[in-house]
Protein backbone atom coordinates (compact mmCIF):
# COMPACT_ATOMS: atom_id res chain seq x y z
CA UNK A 1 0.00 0.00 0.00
CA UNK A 2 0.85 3.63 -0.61
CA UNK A 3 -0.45 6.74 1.67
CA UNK A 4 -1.71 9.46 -0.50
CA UNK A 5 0.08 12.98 0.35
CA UNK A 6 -2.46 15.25 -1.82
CA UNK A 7 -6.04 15.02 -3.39
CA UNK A 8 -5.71 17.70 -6.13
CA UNK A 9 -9.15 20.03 -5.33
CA UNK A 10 -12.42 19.39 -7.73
CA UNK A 11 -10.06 16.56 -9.57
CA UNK A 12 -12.21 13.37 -10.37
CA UNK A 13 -10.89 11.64 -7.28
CA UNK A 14 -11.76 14.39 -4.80
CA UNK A 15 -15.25 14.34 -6.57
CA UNK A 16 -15.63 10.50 -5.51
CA UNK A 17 -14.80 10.93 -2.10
CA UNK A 18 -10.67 10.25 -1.92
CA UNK A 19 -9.02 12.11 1.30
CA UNK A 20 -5.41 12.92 1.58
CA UNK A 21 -3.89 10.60 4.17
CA UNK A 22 -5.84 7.46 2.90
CA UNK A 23 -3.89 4.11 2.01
CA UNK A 24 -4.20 2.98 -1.61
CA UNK A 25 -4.52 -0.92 -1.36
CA UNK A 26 -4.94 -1.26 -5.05
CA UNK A 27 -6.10 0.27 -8.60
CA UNK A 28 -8.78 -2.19 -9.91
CA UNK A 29 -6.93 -5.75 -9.90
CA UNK A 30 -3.21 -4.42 -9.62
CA UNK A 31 -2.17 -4.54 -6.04
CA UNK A 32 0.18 -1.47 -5.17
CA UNK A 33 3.03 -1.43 -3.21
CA UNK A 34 4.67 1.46 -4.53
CA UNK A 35 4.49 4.60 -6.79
CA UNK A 36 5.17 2.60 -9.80
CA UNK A 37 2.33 0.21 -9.42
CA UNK A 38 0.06 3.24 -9.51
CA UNK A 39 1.33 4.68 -12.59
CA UNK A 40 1.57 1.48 -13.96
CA UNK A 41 -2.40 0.78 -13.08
CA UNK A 42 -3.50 3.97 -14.88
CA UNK A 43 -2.48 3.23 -18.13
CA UNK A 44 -5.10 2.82 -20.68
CA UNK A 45 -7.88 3.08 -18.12
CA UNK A 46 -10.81 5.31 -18.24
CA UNK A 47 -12.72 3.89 -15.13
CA UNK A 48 -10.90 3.88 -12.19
CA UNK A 49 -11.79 1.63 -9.19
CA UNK A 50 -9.33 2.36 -6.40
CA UNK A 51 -9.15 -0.55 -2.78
CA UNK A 52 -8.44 2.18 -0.04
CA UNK A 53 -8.07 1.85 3.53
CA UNK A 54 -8.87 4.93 5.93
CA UNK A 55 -7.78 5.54 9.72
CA UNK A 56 -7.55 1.94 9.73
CA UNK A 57 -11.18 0.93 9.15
CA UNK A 58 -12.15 -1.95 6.67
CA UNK A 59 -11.09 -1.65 3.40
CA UNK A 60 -13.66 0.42 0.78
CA UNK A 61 -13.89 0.86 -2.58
CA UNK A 62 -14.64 4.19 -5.23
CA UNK A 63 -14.84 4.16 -8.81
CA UNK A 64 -14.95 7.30 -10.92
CA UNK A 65 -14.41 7.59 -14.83
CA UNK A 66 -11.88 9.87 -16.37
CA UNK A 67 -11.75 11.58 -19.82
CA UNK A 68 -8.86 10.61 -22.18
CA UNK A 69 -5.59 11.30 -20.71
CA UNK A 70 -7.43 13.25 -17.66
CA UNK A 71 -5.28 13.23 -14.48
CA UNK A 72 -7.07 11.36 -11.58
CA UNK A 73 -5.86 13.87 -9.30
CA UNK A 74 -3.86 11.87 -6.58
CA UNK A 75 -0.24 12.79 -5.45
CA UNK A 76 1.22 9.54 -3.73
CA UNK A 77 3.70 9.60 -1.64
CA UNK A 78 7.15 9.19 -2.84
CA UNK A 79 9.63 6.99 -2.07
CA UNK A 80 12.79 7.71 -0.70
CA UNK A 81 15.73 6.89 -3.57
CA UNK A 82 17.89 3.54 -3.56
CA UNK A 83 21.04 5.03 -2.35
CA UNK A 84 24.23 4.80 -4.79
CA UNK A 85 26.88 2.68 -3.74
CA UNK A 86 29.64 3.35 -6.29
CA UNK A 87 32.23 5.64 -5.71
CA UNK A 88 32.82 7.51 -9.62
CA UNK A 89 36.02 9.07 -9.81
CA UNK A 90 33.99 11.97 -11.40
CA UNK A 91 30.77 12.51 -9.12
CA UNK A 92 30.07 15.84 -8.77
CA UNK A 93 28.04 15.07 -5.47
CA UNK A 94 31.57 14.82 -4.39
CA UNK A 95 32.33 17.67 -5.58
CA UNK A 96 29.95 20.08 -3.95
CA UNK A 97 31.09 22.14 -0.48
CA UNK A 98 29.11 21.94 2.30
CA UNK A 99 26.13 24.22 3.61
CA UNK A 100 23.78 23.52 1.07
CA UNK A 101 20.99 22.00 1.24
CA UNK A 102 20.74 18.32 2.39
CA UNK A 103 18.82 16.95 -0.82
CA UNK A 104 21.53 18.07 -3.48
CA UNK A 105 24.09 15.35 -1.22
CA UNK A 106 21.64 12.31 -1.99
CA UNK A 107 23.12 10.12 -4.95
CA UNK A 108 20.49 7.94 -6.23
CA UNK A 109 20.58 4.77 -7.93
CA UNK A 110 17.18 3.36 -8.55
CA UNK A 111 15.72 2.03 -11.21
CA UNK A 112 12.12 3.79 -10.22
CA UNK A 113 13.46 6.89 -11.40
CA UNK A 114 15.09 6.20 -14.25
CA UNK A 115 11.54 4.42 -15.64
CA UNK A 116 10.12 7.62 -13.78
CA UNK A 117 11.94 10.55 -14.51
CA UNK A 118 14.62 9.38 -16.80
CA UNK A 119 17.04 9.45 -14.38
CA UNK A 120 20.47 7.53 -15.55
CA UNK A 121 21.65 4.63 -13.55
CA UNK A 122 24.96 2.49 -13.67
CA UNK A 123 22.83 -0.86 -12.80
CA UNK A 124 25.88 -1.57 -10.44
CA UNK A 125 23.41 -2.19 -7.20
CA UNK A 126 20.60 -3.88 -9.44
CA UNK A 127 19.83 -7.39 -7.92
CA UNK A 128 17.78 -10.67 -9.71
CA UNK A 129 14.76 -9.28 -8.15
CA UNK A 130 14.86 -5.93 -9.82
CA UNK A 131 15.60 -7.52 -12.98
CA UNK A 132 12.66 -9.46 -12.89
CA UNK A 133 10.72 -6.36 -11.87
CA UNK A 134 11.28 -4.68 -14.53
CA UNK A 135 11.22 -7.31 -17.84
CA UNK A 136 7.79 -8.50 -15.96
CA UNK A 137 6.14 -4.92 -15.81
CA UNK A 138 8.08 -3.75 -19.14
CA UNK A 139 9.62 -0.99 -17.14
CA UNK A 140 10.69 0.97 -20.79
CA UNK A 141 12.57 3.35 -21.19
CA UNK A 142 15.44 3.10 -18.98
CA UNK A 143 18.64 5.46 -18.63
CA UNK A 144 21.61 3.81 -18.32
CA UNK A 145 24.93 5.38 -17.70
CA UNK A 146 27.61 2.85 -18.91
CA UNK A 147 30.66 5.08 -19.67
CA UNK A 148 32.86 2.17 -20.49
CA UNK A 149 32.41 -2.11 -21.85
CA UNK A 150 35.78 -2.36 -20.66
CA UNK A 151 35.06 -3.90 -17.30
CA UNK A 152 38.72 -2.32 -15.71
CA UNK A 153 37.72 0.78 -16.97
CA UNK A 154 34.40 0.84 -16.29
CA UNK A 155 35.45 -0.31 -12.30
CA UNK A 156 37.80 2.08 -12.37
CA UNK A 157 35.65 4.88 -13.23
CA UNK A 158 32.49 3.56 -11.00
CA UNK A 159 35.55 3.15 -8.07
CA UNK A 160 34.30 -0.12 -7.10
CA UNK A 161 33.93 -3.65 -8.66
CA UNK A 162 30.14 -3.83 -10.68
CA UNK A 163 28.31 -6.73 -12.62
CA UNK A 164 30.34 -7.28 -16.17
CA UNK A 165 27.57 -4.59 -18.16
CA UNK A 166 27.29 -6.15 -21.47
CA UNK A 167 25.10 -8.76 -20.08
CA UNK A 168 23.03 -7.07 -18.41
CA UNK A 169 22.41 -4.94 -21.08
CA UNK A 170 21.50 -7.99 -23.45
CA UNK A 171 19.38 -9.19 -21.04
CA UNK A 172 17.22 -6.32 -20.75
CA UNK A 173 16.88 -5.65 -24.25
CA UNK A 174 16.63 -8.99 -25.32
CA UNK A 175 12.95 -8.84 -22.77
CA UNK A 176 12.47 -5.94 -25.04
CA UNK A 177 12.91 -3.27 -22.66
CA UNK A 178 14.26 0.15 -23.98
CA UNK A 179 17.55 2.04 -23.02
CA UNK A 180 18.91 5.31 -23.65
CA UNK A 181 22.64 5.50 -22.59
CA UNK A 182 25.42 7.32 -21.85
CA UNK A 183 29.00 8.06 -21.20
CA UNK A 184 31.07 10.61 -19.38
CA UNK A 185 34.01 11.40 -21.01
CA UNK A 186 37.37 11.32 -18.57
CA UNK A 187 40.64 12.08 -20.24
CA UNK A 188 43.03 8.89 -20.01
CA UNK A 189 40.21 6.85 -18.80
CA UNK A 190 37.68 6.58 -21.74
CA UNK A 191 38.49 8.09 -24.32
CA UNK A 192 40.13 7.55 -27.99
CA UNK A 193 40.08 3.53 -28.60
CA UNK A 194 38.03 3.07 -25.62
CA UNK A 195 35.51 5.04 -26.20
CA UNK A 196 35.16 3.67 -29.80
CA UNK A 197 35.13 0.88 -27.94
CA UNK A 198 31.99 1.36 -26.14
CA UNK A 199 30.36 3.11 -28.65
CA UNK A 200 30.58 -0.03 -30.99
CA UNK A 201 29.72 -2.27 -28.65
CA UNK A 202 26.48 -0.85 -27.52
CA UNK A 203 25.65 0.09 -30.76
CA UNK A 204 25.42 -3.58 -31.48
CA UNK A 205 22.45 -3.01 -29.65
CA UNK A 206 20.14 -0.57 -31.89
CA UNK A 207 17.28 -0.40 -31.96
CA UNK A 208 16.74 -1.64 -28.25
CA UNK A 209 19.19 0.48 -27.01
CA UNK A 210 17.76 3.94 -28.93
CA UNK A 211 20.38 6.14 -27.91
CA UNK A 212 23.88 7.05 -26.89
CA UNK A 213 25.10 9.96 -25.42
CA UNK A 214 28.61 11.20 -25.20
CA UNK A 215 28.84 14.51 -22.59
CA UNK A 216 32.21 15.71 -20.93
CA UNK A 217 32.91 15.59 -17.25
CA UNK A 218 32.05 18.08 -15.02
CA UNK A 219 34.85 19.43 -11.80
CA UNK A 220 34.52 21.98 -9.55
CA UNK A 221 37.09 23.97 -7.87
CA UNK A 222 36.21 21.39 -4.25
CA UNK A 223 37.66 18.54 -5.40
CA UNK A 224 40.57 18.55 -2.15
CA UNK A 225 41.36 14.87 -1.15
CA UNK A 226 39.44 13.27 -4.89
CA UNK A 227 41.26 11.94 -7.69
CA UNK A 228 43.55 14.48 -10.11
CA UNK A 229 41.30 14.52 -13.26
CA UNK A 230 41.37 16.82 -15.80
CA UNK A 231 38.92 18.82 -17.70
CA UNK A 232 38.02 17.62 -21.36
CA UNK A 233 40.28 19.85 -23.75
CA UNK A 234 39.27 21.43 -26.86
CA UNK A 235 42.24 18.58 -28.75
CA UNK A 236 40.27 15.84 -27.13
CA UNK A 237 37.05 17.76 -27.80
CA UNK A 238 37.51 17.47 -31.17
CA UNK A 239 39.00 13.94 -31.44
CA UNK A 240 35.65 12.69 -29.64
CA UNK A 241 33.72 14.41 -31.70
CA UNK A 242 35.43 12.79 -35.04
CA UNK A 243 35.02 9.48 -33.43
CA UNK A 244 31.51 10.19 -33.17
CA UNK A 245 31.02 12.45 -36.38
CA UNK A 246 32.49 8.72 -38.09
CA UNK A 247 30.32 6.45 -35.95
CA UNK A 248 27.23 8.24 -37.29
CA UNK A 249 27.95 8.22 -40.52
CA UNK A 250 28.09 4.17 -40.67
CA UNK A 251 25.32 3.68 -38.11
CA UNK A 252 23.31 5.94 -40.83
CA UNK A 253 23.89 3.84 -43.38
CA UNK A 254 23.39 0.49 -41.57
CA UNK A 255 20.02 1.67 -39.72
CA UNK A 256 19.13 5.30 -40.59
CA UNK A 257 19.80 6.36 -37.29
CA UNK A 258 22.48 8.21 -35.95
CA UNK A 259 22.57 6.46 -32.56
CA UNK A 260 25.60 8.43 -31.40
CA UNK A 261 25.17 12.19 -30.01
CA UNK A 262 27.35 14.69 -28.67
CA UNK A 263 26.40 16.76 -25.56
CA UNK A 264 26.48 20.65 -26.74
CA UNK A 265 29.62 21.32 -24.55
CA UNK A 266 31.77 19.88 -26.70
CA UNK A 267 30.67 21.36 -29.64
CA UNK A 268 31.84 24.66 -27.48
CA UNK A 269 35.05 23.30 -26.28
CA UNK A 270 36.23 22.06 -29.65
CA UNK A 271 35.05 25.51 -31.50
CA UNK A 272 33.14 23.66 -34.00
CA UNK A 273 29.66 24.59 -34.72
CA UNK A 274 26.88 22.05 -34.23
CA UNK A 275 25.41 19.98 -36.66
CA UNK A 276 21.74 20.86 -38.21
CA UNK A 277 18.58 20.38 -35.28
CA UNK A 278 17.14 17.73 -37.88
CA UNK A 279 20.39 15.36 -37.09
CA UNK A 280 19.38 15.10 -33.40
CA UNK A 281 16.26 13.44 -34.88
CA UNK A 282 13.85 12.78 -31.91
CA UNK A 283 16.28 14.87 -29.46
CA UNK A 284 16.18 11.36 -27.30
CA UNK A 285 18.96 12.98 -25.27
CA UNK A 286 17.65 16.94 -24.41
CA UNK A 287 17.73 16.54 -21.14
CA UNK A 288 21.18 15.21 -21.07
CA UNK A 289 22.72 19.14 -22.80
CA UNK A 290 22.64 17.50 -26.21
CA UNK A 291 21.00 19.23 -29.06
CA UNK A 292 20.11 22.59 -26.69
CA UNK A 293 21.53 25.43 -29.18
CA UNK A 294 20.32 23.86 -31.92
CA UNK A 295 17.01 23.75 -30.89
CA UNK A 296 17.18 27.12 -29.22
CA UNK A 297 18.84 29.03 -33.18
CA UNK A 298 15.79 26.96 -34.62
CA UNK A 299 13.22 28.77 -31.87
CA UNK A 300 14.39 31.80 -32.08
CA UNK A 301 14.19 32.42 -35.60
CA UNK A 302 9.94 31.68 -34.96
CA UNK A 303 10.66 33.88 -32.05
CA UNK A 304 11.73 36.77 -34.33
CA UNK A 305 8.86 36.35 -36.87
CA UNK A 306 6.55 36.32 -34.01
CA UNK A 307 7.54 39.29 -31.94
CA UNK A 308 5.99 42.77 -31.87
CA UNK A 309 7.02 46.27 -30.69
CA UNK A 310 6.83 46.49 -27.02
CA UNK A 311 7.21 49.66 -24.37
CA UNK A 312 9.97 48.09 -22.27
CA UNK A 313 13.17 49.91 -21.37
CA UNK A 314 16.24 48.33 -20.60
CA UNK A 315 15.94 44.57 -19.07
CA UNK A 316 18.57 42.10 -17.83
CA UNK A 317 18.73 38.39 -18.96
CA UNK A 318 20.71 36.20 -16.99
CA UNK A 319 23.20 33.36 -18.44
CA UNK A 320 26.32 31.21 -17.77
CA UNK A 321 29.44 31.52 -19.30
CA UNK A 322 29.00 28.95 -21.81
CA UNK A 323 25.70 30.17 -23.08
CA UNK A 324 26.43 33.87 -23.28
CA UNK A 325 27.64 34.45 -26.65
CA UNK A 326 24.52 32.37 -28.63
CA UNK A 327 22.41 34.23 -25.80
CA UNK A 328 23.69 37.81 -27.05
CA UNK A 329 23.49 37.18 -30.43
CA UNK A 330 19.58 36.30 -29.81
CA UNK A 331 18.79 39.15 -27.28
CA UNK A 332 20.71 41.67 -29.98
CA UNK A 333 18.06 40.67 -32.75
CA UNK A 334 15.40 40.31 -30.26
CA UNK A 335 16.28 43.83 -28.65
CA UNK A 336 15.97 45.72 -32.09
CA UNK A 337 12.96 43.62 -33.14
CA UNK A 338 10.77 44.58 -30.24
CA UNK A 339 12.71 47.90 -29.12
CA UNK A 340 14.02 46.95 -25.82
CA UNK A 341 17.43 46.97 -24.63
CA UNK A 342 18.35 43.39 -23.77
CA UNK A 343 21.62 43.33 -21.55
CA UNK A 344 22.70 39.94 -21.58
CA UNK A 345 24.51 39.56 -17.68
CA UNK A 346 27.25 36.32 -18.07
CA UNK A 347 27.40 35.27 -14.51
CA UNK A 348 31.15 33.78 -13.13
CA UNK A 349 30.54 30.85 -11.46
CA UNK A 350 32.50 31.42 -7.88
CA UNK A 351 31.27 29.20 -5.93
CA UNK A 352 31.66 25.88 -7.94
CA UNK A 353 34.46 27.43 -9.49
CA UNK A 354 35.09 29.36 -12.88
CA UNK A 355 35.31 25.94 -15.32
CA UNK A 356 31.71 25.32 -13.96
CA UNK A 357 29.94 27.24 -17.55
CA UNK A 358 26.61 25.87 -17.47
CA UNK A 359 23.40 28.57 -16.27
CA UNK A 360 22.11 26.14 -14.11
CA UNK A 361 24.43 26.20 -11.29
CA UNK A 362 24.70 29.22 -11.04
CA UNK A 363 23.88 30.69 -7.80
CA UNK A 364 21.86 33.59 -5.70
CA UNK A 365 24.92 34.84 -4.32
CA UNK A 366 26.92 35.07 -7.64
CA UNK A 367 24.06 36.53 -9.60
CA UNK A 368 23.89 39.38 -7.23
CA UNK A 369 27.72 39.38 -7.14
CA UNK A 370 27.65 40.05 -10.95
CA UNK A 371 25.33 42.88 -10.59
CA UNK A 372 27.83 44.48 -8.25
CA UNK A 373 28.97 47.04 -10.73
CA UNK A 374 25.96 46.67 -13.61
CA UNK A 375 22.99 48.45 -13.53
CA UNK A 376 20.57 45.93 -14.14
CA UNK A 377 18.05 48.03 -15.82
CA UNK A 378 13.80 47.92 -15.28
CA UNK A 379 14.01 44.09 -14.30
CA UNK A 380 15.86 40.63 -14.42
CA UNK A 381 15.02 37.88 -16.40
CA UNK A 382 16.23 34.36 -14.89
CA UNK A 383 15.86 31.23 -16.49
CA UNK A 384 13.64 28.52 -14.93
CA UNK A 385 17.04 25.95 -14.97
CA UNK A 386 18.40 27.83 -12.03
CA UNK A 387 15.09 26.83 -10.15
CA UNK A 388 14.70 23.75 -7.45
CA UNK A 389 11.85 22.32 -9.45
CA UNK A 390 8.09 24.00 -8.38
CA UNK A 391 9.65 26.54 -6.55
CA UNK A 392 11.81 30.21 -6.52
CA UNK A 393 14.41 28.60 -4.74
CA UNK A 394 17.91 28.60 -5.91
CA UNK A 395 20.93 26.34 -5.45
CA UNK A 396 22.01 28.28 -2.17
CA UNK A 397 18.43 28.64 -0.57
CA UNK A 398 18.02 32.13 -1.96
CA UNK A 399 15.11 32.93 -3.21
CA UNK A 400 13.75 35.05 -6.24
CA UNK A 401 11.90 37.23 -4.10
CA UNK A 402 15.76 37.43 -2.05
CA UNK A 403 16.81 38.78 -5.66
CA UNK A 404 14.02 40.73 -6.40
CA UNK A 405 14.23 42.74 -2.32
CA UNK A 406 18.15 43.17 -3.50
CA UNK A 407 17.85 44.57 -6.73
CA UNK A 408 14.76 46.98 -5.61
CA UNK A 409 13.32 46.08 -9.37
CA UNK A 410 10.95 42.69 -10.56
CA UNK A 411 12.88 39.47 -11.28
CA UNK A 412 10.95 37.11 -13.30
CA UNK A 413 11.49 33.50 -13.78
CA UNK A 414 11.23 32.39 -17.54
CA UNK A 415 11.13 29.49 -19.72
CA UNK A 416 14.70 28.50 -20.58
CA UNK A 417 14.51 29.24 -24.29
CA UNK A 418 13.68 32.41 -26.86
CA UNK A 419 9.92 31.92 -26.14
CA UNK A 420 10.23 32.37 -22.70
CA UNK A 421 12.48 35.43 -22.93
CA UNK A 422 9.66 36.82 -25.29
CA UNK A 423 6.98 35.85 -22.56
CA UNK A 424 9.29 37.82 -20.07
CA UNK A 425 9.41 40.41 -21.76
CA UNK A 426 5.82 40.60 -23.30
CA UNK A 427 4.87 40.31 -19.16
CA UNK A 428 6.92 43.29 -18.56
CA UNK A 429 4.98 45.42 -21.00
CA UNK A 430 1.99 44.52 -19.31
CA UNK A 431 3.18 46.42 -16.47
CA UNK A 432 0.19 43.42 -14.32
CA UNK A 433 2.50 43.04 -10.98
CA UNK A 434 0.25 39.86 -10.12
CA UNK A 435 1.44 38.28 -13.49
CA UNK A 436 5.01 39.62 -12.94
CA UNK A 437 4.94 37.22 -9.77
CA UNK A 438 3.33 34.77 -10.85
């Protein structure tokens, strides 16, 4: 059984009489035991017959009927994460200093979330009875970080001794259960003939394994007392990226599919620019920094067709380092399109360290740091990466309102791509202070 944390008001479940705190038993014949049950029991159904148990009193039953694809309305409570047991010579959990907050130290490894969420897993805890779990419920998708089929290497980067992956691997997809995969690229651990390597090998396994992403390592500047690894060069930048520029040319011919993707950072590091957005085909890997820009040129050129003269004066648009220069050249056209001056603010990253690029780890403290000596205009635009999810709450517990009290002018949280900086700025001209905290 499962306790339900939230009835969502006037849903179809609060209608038929469902109370937060009640025990789910089990959705029509599917017994529950956890949050993937339920999911699991709602596919496909448009009556819904739920077993609950309330304040311990007998068992009772409600049945409602739902519209196509209409939410129930139930929040069930979530489990806590199967804890990771490897030790990766690149974890950036490691990585972080202490003081923050106690959820960002929790290193998950559970094969929920990766169904759920798309969270990537090395399979290194998995046991028989998770295996089974998953081929018997079809648990499909999964995310599976492999980053080497050379067992040493792959122990050596996990920094303990894991099941042999290959077979576990065939196993799954030979139950016919999905993977998208990746690696993290260390120099002198995976890379050149290794990496080939691995990219052959699970290649091997298309179409059951969809997808294969290649994305660079990630240090910080609190790495005291880890192991001396260095960041990805723009030499072995490019040599990946010719190892998978090759790859995809012969998996194209052989299936039609590329297979193979590079994360966008090493398009950066290697200063070559980044292949069309139809090459990225479904954009399997989004999530994962791969195909980003493209898909952020391709939106802002509707973005610029769309837009319309607004009364804004000068506004402030928030990136990282490695972002800034595709974000200027957008908020440049954007700026004389609508007639606003759009100051795009690159934030240094000084608390995980300058080589940390990416916008969404930033934090409070440096964003206000950059606007030390920079006016930041009639308001700030923030992207919605920099958010904990559902909240204004940043990576060190400030919030936007924090921001907002600082700067004495709004701060709005946007959409992380050109038709959220639009919205922003189309919400600005509205001048509504209700929709400009909203």
């Amino acid at each position: 059984m499962i306790k339900i944390d939230q009835v969502m008001p006037d849903s179809p479940a609060d209608i038929a009489g469902v109370e937060s705190g009640d025990q789910l038993l089990a959705v029509g014949t599917r017994t529950v035991t956890d949050i993937v049950d339920y999911f699991l029991a709602l596919e496909g159904q448009s009556t819904l017959s739920l077993l609950l148990q309330r304040n311990n009193a007998p068992p009772f039953e409600v049945q409602f009927e739902l519209e196509e694809e209409e939410d129930p309305g139930l929040v069930p409570e979530h489990p806590d994460p199967t804890r990771c047991g490897n030790n990766c010579i690149f974890c950036f959990v490691h990585q972080l200093p202490k003081g923050l907050r106690r959820t960002l130290y929790v290193k998950d490894e559970d094969y929920r979330f990766s169904w759920l969420y798309g969270s990537y897993v090395t399979l290194g805890n998995i046991n028989e009875v998770d295996l089974q779990r998953i081929i018997a419920d079809q648990l499909s998708p999964l995310y599976v970080s492999v980053h080497a089929t050379n067992e040493d290497v792959r122990c050596r980067l996990l920094g303990k001794e894991v099941p042999p992956i290959l077979p576990q691997l065939e196993r799954l997809t030979a139950a016919g259960i999905e993977l998208h995969t990746q690696i993290v690229l260390c120099p002198e651990f995976n890379e050149g003939d290794v990496l080939q390597q691995t990219i052959d090998d699970l290649a091997a396994f298309w179409p059951n394994i969809i997808s294969l992403a290649v994305v660079p390592l990630g240090l910080t500047r609190h790495r005291a007392h880890l192991p001396d690894l260095q960041p990805v060069s723009q030499g072995l930048a490019r040599e990946t990226l010719d190892i998978i520029g090759r790859t995809q040319q012969r998996q194209l011919q052989k299936t039609g599919s590329h297979f193979v993707f590079a994360a966008d950072e090493l398009y950066l590091r290697a200063g070559v620019d980044f292949p069309l957005i139809e090459d990225y085909e479904e954009l399997w890997q989004y999530e994962n920094g791969v195909g980003m820009i493209p898909l952020f040129r391709r939106e802002a050129e509707e973005v610029l067709l769309d837009a319309g003269a607004l009364e804004v004066g000068t506004v402030s648009l928030v990136t990282g380092a490695s972002f800034a220069s595709e974000l200027k050249g957008f908020a440049t056209r954007l700026g004389t399109r609508v007639g606003v001056n759009i100051q795009v603010v690159e934030v240094e990253n000084r608390f995980f360290g300058s080589s940390v690029t990416v916008t969404g780890l930033l934090t409070g403290a440096d964003i206000l740091a950059a606007f030390e000596n920079i006016d930041p205009g009639d308001a700030v635009l923030l992207p919605d990466v920099l958010f904990n999810d559902g909240d204004n709450l940043l990576l060190d517990d400030l919030r936007l309102e924090d921001l907002e009290r600082q700067l004495k002018i709004p701060v709005l949280r946007i959409s992380s791509d050109p038709w959220g900086v639009l919205d922003g700025l189309e919400r600005l001209d509205a001048n509504d202070i209700e929709i400009l905290q909203g």
